[in-house]
Protein backbone atom coordinates (compact mmCIF):
# COMPACT_ATOMS: atom_id res chain seq x y z
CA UNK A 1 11.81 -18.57 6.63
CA UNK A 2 11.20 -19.55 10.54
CA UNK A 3 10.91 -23.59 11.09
CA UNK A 4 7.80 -24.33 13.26
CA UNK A 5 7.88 -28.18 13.96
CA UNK A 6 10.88 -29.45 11.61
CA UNK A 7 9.01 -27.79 8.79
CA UNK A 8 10.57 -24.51 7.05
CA UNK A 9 7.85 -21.93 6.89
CA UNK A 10 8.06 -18.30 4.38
CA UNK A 11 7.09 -15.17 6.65
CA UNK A 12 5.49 -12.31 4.72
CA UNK A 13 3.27 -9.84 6.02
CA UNK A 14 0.86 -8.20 3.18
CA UNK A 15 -0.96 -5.76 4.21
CA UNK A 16 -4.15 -8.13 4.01
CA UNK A 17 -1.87 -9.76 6.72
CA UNK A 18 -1.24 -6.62 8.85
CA UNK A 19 -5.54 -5.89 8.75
CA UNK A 20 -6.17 -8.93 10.52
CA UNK A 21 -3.14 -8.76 12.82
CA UNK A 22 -5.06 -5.25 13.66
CA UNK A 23 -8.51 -6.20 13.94
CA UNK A 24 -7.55 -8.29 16.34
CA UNK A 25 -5.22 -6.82 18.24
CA UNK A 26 -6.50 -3.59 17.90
CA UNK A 27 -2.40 -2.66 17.75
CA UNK A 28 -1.64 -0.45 14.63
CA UNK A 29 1.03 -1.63 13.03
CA UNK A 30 2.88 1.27 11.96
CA UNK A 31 3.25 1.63 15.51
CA UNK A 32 5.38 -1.97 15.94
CA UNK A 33 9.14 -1.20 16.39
CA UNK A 34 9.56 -4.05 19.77
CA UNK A 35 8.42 -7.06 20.61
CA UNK A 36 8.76 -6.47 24.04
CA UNK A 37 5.97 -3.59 24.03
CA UNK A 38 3.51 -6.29 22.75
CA UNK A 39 1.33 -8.85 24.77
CA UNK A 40 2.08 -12.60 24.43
CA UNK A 41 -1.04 -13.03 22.65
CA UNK A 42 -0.21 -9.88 20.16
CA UNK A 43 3.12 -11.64 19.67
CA UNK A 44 1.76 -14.83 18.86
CA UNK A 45 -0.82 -13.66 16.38
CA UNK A 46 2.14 -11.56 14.66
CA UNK A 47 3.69 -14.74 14.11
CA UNK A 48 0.93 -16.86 12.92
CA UNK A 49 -0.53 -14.13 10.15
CA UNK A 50 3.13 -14.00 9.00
CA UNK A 51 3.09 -17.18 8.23
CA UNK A 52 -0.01 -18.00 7.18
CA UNK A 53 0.46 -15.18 4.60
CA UNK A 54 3.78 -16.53 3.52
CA UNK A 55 2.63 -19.62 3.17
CA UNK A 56 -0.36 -18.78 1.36
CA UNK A 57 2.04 -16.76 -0.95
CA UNK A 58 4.52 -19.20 -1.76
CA UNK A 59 1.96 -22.02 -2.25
CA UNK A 60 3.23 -23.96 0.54
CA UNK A 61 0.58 -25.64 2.70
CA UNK A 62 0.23 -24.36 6.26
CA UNK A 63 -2.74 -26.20 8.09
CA UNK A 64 -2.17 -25.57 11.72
CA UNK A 65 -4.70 -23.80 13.81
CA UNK A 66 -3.85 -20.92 16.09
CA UNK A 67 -3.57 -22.83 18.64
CA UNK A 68 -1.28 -25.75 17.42
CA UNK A 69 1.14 -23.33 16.24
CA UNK A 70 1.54 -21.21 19.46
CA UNK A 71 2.13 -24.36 20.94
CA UNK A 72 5.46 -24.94 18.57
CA UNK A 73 6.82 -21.37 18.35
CA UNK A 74 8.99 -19.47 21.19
CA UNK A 75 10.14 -16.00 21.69
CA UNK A 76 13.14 -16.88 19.19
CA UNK A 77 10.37 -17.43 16.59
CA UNK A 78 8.75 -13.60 17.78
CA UNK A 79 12.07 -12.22 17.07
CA UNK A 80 12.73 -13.92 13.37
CA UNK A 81 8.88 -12.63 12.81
CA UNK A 82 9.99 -9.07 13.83
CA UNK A 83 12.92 -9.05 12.17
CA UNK A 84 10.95 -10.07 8.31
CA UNK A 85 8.72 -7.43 9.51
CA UNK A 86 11.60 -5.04 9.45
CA UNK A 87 12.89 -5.71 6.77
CA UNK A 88 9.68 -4.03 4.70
CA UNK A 89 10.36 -1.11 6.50
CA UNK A 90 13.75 -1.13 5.44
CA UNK A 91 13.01 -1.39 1.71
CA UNK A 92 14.21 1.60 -0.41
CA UNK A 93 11.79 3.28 -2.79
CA UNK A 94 12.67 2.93 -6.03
């Protein structure tokens, strides 16, 4: 959960999630281990698809635009976004 705005948001990143955040970007992925290494923009869109995806997921309504929700989130946000990303990675097999 990251809070954009006083409102608690779910972060999940499908891989329906990850295909757009490519397309886009034209950044693969599998090739994200920093924040730092990505663009502002890249960053941003990370964020947003994570959201919107978690949202979307957990039936939780999440209306803003691109734009309105860049203009709430800061590189603390980018880092709570890479770090739920992570945490896919870390998952065991069973």
């Amino acid at each position: 959960m990251i809070e954009i705005n006083g409102i608690d948001y779910p972060v999940r990143f499908s891989m329906k999630a990850l295909k757009k955040f490519e397309r886009k970007t034209k950044v693969n992925v599998f090739a994200l281990s920093d924040p730092s290494k990505l663009s502002a923009d890249a960053c941003s869109f990370l964020c947003f698809v994570g959201v919107e995806c978690g949202s979307d997921f957990e039936g939780q309504d999440f209306n803003m635009t691109l734009e309105e929700f860049e203009n709430h989130i800061t590189l603390a946000h980018v880092t709570q976004c890479f770090e739920a990303l992570g945490e896919y990675g870390d998952q065991k097999k069973a």
